[in-house]
Protein backbone atom coordinates (compact mmCIF):
# COMPACT_ATOMS: atom_id res chain seq x y z
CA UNK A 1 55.62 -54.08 -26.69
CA UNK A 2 54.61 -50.46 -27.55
CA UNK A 3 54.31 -49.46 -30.62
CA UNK A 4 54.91 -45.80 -31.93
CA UNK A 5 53.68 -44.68 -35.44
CA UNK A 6 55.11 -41.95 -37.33
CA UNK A 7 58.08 -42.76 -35.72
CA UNK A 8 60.81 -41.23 -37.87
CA UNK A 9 58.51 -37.79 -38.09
CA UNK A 10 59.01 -35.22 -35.62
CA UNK A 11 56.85 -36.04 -32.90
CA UNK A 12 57.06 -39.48 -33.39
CA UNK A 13 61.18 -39.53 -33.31
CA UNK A 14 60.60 -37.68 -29.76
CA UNK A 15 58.35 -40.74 -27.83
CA UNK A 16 60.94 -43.24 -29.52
CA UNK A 17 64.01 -41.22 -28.06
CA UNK A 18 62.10 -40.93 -24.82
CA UNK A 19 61.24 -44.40 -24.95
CA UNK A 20 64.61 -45.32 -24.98
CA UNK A 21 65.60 -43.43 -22.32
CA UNK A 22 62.74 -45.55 -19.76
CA UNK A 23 62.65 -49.01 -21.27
CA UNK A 24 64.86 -51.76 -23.61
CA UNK A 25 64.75 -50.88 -27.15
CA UNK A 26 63.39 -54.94 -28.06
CA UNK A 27 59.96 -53.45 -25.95
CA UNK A 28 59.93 -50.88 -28.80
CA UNK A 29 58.34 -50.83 -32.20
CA UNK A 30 58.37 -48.25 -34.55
CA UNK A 31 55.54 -48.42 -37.32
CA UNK A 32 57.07 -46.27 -40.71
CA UNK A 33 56.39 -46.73 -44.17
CA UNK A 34 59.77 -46.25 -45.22
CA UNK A 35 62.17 -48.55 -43.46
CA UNK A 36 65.11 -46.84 -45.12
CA UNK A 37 64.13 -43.67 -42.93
CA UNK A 38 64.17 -45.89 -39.91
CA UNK A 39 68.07 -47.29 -39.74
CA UNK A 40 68.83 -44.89 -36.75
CA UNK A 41 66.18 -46.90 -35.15
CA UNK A 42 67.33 -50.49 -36.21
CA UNK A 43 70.61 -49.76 -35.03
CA UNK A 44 69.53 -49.56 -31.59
CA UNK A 45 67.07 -52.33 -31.70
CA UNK A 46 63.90 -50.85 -32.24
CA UNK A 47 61.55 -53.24 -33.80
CA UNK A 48 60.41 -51.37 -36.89
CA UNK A 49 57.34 -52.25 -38.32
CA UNK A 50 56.50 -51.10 -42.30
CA UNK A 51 52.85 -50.15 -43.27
CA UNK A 52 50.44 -47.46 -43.98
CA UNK A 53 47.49 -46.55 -42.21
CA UNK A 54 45.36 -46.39 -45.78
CA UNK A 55 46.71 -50.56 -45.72
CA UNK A 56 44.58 -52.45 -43.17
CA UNK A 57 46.41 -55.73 -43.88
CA UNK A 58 49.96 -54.09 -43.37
CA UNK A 59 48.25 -52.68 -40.08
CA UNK A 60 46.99 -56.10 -39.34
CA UNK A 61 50.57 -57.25 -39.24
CA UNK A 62 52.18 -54.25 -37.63
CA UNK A 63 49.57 -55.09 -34.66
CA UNK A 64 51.25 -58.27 -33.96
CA UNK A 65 52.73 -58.75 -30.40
CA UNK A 66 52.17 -55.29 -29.53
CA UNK A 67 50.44 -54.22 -25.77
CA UNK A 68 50.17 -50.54 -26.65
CA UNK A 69 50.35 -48.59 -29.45
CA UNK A 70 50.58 -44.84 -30.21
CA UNK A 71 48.90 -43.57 -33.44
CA UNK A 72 50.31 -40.05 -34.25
CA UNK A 73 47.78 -37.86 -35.92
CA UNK A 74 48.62 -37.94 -39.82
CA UNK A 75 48.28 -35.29 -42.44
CA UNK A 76 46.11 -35.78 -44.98
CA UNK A 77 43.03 -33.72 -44.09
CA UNK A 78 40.81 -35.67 -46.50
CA UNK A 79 41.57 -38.73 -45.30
CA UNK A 80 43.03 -38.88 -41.57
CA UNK A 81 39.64 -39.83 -40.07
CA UNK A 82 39.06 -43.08 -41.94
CA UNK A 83 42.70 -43.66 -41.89
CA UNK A 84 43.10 -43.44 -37.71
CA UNK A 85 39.95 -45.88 -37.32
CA UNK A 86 42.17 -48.19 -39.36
CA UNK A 87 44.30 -48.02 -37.22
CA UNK A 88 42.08 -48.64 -33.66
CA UNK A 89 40.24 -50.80 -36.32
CA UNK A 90 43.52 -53.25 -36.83
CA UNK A 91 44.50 -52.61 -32.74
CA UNK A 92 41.06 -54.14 -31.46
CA UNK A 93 41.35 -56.94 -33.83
CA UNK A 94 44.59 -57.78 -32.70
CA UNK A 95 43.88 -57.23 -28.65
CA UNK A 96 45.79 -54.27 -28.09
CA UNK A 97 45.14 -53.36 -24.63
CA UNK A 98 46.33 -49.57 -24.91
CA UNK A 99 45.78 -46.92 -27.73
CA UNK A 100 47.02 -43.10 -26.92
CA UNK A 101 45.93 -40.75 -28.97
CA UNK A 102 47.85 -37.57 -30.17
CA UNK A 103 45.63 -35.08 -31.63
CA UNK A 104 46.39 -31.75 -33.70
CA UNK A 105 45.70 -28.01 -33.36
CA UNK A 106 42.36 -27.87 -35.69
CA UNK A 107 42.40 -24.51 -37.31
CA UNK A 108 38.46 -24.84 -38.35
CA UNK A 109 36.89 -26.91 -35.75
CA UNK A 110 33.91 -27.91 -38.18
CA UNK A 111 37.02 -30.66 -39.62
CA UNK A 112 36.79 -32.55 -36.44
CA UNK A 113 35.01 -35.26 -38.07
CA UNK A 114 33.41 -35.97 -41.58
CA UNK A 115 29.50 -34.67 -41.63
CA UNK A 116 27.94 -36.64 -43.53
């Protein structure tokens, strides 16, 4: 099972749509925190997963089953680091044999990771 997050975002509605097109929707899981946003998805018989990256338990859950998983950068600047090692965090725990990484154009490269 591969699981995309951000999945009803931009990028994120591109690798499910792709997805689609190269395996069975039921090897599919879509990680939003919105299900409403995700119906399209449903419909076709994605797997969709609710949760937030700042939630570690609802990541715990969303980890469930799942082979590989693609975390989509996220937005919030102020957060995003802590909130992607939740999500390898929750992926190791859970034996996830496969994390993919998208990344971001960084306009000031110094933000590539909290100095401390």
């Amino acid at each position: 099972m591969i699981l995309v997050t951000g999945a009803t975002r931009r990028l994120g509605t591109a690798v499910v749509q792709n997805l689609l097109g190269k395996t069975s929707a039921n090897q599919i899981a879509a990680f939003v925190r919105d299900e409403n946003k995700a119906s399209a998805w449903k419909e076709k018989g994605v797997d969709i997963r609710v949760g937030s990256y700042d939630d570690p338990a609802s990541l715990d859950k969303v980890m469930q089953n799942i082979g590989k998983v693609l975390p989509i950068a996220g937005t919030d600047e102020d957060n995003r680091l802590r909130q992607h090692q939740n999500v390898v965090d929750a992926a190791k725990k859970a034996g996830v044999q496969c994390v993919a990484y998208t990344s971001r154009t960084l306009k000031d490269r110094n933000t590539l990771a909290n100095k401390k």
